[in-house]
Protein backbone atom coordinates (compact mmCIF):
# COMPACT_ATOMS: atom_id res chain seq x y z
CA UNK A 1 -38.74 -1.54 3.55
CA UNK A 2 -35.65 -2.44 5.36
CA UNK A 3 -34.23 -3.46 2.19
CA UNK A 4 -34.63 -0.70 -0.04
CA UNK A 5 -32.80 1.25 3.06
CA UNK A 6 -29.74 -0.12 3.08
CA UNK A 7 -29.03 -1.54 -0.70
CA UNK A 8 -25.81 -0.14 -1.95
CA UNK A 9 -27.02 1.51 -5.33
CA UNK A 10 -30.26 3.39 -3.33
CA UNK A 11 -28.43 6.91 -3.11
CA UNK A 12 -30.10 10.73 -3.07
CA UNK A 13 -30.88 12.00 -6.81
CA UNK A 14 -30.84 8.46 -8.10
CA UNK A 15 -28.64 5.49 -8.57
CA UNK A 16 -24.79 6.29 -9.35
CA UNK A 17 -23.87 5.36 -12.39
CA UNK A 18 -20.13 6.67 -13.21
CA UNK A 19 -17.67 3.91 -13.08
CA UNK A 20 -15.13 2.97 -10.54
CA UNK A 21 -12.10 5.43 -11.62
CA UNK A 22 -14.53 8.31 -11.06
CA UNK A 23 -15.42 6.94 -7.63
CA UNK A 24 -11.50 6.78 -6.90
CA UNK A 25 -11.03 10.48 -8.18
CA UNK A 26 -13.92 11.80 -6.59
CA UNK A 27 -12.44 10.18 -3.29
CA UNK A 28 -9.10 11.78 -3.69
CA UNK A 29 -10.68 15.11 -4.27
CA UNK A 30 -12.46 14.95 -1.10
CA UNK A 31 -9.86 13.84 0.86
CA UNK A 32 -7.53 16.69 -0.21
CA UNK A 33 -10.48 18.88 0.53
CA UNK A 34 -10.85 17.49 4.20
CA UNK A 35 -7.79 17.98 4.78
CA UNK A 36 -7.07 21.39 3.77
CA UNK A 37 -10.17 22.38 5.85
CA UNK A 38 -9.22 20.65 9.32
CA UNK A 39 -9.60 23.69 11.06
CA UNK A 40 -13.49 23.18 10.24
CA UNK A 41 -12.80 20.00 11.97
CA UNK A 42 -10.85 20.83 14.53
CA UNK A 43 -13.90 23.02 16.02
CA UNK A 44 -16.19 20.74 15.45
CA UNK A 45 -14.43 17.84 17.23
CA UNK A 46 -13.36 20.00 19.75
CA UNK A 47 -16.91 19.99 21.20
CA UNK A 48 -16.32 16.27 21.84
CA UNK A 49 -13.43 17.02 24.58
CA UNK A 50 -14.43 20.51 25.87
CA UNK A 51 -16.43 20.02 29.23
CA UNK A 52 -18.68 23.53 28.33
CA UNK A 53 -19.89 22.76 25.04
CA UNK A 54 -23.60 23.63 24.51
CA UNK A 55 -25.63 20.98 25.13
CA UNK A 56 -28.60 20.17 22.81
CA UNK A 57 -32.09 22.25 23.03
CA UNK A 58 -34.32 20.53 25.75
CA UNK A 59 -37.74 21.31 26.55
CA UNK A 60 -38.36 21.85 30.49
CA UNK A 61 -39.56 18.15 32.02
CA UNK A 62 -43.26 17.12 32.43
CA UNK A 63 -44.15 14.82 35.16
CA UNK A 64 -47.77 14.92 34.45
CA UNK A 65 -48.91 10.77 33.86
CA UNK A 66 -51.64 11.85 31.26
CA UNK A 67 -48.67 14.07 29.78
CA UNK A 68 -45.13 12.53 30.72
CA UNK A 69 -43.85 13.84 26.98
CA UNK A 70 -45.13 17.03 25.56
CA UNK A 71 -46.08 16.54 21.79
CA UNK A 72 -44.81 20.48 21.33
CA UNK A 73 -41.35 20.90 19.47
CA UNK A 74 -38.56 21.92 22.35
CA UNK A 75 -38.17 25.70 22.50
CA UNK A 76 -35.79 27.27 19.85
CA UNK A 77 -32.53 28.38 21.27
CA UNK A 78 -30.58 30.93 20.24
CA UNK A 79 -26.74 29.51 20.90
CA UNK A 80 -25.95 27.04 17.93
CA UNK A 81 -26.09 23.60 19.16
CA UNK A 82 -23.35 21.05 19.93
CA UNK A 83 -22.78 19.86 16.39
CA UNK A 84 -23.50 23.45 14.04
CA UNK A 85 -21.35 21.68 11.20
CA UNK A 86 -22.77 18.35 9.43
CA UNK A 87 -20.12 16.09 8.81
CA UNK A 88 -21.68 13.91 6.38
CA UNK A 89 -19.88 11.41 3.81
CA UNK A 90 -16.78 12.41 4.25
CA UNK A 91 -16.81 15.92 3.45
CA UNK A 92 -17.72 19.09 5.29
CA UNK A 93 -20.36 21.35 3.88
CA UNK A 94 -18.89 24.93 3.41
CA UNK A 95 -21.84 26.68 4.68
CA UNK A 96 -21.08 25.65 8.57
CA UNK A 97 -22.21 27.86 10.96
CA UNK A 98 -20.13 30.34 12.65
CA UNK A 99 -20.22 30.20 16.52
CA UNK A 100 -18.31 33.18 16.91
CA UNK A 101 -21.06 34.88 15.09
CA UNK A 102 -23.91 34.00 17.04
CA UNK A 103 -22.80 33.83 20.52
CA UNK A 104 -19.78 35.86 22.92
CA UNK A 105 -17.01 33.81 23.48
CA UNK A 106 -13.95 33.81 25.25
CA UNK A 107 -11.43 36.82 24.33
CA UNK A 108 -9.20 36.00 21.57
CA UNK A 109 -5.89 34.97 22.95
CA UNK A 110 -8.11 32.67 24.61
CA UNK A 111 -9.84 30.81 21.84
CA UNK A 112 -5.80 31.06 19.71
CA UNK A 113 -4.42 28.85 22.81
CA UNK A 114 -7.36 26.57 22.72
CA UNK A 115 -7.48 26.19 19.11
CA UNK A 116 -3.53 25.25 19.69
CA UNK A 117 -3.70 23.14 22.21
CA UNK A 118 -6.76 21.18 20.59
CA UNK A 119 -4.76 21.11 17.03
CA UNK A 120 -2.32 19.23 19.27
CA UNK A 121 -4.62 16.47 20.24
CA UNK A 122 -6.12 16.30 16.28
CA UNK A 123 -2.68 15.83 15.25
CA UNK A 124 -2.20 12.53 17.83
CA UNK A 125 -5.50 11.08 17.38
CA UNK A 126 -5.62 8.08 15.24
CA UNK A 127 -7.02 9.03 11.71
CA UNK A 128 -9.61 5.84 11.94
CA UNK A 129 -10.90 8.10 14.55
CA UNK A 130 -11.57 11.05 12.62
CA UNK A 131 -13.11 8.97 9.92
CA UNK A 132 -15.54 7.46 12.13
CA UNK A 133 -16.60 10.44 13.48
CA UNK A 134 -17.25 12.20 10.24
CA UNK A 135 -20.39 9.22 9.91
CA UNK A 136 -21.56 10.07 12.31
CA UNK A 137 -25.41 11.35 12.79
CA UNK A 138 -26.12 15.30 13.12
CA UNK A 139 -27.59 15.47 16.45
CA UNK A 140 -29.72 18.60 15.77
CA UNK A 141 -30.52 17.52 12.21
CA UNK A 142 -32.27 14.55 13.72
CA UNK A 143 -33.83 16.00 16.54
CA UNK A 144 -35.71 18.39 14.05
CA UNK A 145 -36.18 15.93 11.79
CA UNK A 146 -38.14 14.03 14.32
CA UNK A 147 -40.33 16.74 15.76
CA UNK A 148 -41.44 17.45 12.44
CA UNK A 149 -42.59 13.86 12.08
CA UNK A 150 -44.54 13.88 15.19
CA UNK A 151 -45.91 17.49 14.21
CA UNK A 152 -47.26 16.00 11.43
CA UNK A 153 -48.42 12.62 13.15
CA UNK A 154 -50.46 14.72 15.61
CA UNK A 155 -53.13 14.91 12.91
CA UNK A 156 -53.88 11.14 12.69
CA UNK A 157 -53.95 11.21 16.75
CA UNK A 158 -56.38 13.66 16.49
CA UNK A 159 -58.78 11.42 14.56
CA UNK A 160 -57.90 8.25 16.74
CA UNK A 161 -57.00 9.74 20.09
CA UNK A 162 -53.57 10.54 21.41
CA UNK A 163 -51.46 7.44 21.74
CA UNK A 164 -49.91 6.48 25.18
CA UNK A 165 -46.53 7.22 27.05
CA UNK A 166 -45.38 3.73 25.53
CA UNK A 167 -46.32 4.29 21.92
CA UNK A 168 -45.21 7.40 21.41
CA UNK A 169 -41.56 6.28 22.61
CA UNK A 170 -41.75 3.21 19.98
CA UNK A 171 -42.70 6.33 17.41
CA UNK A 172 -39.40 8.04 18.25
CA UNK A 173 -37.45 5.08 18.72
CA UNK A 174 -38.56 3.82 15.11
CA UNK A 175 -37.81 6.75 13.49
CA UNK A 176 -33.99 6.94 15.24
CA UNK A 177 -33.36 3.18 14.08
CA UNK A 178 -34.58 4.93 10.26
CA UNK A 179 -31.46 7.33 10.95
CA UNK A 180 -29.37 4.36 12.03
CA UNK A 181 -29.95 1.81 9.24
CA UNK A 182 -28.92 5.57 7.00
CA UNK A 183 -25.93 5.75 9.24
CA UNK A 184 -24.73 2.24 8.41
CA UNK A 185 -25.27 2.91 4.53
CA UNK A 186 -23.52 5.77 4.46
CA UNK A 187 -20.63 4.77 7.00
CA UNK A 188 -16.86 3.76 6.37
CA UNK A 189 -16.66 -0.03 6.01
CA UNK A 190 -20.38 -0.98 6.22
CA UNK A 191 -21.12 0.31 2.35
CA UNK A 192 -17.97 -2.11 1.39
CA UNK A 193 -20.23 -4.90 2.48
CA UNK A 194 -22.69 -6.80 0.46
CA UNK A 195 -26.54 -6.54 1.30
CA UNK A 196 -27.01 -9.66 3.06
CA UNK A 197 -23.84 -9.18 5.06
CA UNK A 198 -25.54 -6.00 5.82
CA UNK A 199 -28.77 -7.49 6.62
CA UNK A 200 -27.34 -9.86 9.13
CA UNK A 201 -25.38 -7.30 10.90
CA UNK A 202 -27.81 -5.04 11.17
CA UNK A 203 -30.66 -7.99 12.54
CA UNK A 204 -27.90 -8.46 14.70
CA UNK A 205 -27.02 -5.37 16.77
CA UNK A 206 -30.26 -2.87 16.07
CA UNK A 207 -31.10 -2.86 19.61
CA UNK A 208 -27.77 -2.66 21.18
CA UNK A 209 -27.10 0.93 18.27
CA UNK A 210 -30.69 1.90 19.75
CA UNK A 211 -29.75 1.74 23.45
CA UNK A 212 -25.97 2.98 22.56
CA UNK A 213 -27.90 6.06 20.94
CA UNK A 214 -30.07 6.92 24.45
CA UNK A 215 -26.84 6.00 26.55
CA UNK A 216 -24.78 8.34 24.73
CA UNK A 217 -26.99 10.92 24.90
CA UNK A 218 -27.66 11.20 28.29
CA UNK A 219 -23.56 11.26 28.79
CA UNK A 220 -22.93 14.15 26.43
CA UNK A 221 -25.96 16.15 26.74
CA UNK A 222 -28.26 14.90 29.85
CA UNK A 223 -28.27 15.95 33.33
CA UNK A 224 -28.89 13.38 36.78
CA UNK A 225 -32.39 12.19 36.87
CA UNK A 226 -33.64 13.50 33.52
CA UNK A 227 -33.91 11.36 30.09
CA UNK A 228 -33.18 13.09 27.27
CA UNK A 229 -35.36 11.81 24.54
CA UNK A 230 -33.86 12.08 21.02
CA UNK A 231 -36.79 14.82 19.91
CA UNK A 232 -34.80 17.21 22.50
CA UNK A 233 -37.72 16.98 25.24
CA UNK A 234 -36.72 16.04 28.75
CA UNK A 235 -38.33 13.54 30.86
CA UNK A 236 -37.80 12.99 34.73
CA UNK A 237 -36.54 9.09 35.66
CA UNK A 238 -38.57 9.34 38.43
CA UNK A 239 -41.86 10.19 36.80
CA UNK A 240 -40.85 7.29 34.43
CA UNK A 241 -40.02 4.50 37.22
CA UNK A 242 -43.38 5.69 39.28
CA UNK A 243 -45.73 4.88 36.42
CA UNK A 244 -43.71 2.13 34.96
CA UNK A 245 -44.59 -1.58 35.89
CA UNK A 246 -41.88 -3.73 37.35
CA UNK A 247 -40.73 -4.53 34.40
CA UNK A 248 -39.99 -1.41 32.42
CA UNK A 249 -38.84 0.02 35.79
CA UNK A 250 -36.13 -2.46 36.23
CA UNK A 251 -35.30 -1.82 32.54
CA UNK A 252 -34.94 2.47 33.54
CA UNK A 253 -33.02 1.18 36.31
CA UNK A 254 -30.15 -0.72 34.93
CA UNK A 255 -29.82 2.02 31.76
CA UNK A 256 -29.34 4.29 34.89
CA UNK A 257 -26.84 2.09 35.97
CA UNK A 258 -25.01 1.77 32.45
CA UNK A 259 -25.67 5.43 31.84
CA UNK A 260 -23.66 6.40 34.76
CA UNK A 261 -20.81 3.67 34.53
CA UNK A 262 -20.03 5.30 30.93
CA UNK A 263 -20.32 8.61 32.84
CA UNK A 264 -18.01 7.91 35.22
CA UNK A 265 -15.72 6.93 32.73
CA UNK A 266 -16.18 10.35 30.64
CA UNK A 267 -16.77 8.69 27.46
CA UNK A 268 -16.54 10.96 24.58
CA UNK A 269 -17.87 11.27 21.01
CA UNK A 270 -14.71 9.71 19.67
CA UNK A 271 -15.21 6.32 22.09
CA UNK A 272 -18.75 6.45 21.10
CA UNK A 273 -18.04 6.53 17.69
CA UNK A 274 -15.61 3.48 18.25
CA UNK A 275 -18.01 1.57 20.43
CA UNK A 276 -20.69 2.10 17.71
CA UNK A 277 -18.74 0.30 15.02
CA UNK A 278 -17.62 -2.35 17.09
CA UNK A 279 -21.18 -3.62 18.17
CA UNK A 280 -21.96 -3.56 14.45
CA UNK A 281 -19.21 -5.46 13.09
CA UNK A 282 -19.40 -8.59 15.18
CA UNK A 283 -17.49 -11.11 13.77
CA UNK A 284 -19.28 -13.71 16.02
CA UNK A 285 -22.41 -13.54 14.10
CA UNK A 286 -23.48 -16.81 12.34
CA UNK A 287 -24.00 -17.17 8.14
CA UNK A 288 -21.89 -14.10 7.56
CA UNK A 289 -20.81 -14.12 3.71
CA UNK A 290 -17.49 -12.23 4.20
CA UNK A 291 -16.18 -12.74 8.07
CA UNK A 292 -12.41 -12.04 7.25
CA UNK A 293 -13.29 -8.62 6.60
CA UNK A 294 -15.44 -7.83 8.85
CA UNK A 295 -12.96 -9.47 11.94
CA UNK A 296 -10.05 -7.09 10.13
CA UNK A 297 -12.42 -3.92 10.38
CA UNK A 298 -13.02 -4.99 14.17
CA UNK A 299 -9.65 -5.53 14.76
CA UNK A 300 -9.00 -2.04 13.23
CA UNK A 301 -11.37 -0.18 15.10
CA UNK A 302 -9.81 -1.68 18.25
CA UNK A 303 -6.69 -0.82 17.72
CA UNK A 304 -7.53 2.87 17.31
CA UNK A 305 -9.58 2.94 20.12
CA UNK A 306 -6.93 1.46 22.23
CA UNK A 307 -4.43 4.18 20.57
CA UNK A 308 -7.00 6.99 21.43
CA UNK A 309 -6.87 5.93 24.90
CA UNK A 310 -3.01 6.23 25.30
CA UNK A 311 -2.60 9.98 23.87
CA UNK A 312 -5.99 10.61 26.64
CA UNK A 313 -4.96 9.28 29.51
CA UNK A 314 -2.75 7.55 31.39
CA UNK A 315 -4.39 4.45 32.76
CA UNK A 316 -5.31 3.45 29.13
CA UNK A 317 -5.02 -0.68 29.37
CA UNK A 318 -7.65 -0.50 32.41
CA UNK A 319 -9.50 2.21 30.26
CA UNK A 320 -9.98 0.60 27.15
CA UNK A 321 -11.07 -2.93 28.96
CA UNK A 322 -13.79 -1.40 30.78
CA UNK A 323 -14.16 0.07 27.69
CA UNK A 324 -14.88 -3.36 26.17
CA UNK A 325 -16.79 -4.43 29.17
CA UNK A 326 -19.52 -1.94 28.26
CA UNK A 327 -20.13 -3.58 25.05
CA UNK A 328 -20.84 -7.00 26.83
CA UNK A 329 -23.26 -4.98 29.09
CA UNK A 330 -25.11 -3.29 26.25
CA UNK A 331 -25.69 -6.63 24.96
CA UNK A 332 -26.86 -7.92 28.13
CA UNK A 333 -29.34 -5.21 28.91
CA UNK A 334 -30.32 -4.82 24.77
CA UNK A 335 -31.62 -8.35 25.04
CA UNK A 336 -34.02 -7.76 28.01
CA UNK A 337 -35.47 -4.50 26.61
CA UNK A 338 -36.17 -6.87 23.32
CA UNK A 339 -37.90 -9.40 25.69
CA UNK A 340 -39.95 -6.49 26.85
CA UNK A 341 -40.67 -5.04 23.56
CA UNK A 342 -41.55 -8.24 22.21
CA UNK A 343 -44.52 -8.61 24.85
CA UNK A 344 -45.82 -5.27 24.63
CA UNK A 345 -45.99 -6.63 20.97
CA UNK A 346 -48.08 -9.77 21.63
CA UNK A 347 -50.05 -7.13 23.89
CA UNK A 348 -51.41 -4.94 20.89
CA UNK A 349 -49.41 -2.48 21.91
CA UNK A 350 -47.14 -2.02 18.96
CA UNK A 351 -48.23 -1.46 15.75
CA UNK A 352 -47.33 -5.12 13.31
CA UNK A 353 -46.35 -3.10 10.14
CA UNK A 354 -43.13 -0.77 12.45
CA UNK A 355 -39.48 -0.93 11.38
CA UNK A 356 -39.06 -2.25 15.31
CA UNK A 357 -41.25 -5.10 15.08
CA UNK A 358 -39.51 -5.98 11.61
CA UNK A 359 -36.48 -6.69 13.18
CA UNK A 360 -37.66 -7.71 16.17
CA UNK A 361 -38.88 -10.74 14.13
CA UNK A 362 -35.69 -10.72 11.73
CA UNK A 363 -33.53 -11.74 14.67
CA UNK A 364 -35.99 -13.81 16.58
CA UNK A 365 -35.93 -15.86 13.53
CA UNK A 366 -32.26 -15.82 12.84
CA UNK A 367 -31.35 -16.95 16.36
């Protein structure tokens, strides 16, 4: 399963089969076209630094313990969300959505010296930057994706009985590490890499990318005291820690704890999208095939993180270290929630034949 998700010559509408001076024109062509529409990025990168952007569609919370997460879709929303464009392969779709259109906005003179000022920080921030964020995942995209899932789950539960607090989570968190593993195949650098290389890295870091996902989107989206689940609904920590055993509870609080540290920090999309890369293309990992590379891709990613720093503030060595230091501590905390998950699993409490418990085992019996 994992396998056919990530093999190089698995693509949409079949395997590619024009040779490699194609490829290079058909990259050159895109390029020019990404370029020539960087306003279209502009506004949608903007969202990463402006403190007002729209956060995404949430549901109000449940504290209920029969019903902690509502199996109803959130509540359509009007406003666009925070990512209306989907940046996807390196090349913008023409048929973004207009904000403008669908929702008042500052007067014009307004949104001119905004749109200048932000064209200003586009123009210093390190092109590796841009790149990376173009892989990255539509936010609403997925969030629809999975409601529709459990929609259509919700007919099995009705012949077996609803499933618990617990397995409904592993539902959504399986189906986010699907999005991940298409992330990676699709992403700058990782598609450069042969499939055991990608195998590895992937056995390596899926639970750090899992918890990076929640983390990050309780920092750009989330409010104090509420978990925003990837499906859009909205869960209150307390409600979680009061029916959780030790265990899990200590596992809520420390994500807390990391949650807030990258808050206080006021790490943006553009970090995120840094951070992401860099706990998938660990050099330190054993059997690799081709480790020069994928050191030089770690040491490039660092370096424009470090250079984003310096054109975003002005304490940017003690910035980009703590930076680092967050890495180590997803690592940390990534390895407990494992040890947890891999109990519940002896348990009977996750299903054998999940995309979890596959790698679960893949790295258990790599390390």
């Amino acid at each position: 399963l994992l396998g056919g998700a990530v093999r190089a010559d698995r693509m949409r509408g079949g395997r590619n089969k024009f040779g490699p001076m194609y490829k290079r024109d058909r990259a050159l062509k895109q390029q020019r076209k990404a370029l020539t529409q960087a306003s279209v990025v502009s506004s949608n990168l903007q969202r990463g630094f402006n403190e007002h952007s729209q956060p995404v569609p949430i549901i109000p919370c449940v504290t209920a313990r029969e019903d902690l997460i509502s199996l109803q879709p959130p509540l359509p929303s009007s406003s666009p969300g925070s990512y209306p464009c989907t940046l996807s392969n390196w090349t913008i779709k023409s048929d973004h959505t207009n904000s403008s259109v669908h929702s008042p906005g500052p007067p014009v003179e307004n949104n001119i010296h905004s749109e200048e000022i932000f064209s200003t920080q586009l123009s210093r921030m390190p092109r590796l930057v841009i790149e990376l964020l173009r892989c990255d995942v539509d936010e609403l995209q997925l969030q629809q994706k999975i409601n529709v899932y459990l929609q259509q789950q919700q007919n099995i539960w009705k012949k077996h009985g609803a499933p618990s607090t617990f397995s409904l989570m592993c539902h959504m968190a399986e189906q986010t590490l699907f999005s991940i593993v298409e992330w990676a195949r699709r992403s700058i650098f990782f598609k450069q890499l042969k499939v055991s290389d990608q195998m590895m890295l992937l056995h390596s870091c899926w639970s750090e990318l899992l918890l990076l996902d929640v983390i990050s989107r309780q920092v750009l989206h989330g409010k104090d005291g509420h978990l925003l689940l990837v499906s859009g609904h909205e869960v209150e920590l307390s409600a979680i820690a009061y029916h959780a055993g030790p265990t899990l509870a200590n596992l809520v609080q420390r994500g807390q704890e990391l949650a807030q540290k990258f808050h206080i920090l006021q790490v943006d999309r553009q970090e995120f999208s840094c951070i992401k890369f860099l706990t998938v293309f660990n050099p330190d990992e054993k059997q690799l095939e081709d480790s020069p590379f994928i050191e030089s891709v770690q040491e490039q990613v660092q370096g424009a993180l470090l250079e984003y720093t310096l054109c975003t503030t002005s304490q940017c060595l003690g910035r980009f270290t703590h930076l680092l230091q967050c890495l180590s501590d997803i690592r940390s905390l990534s390895t407990l929630a494992e040890d947890y998950l891999w109990y519940k699993h002896l348990s009977g409490e996750v299903p054998c034949n999940s995309l979890l418990i596959e790698m679960l085992h893949a790295k258990r019996s790599c390390s």
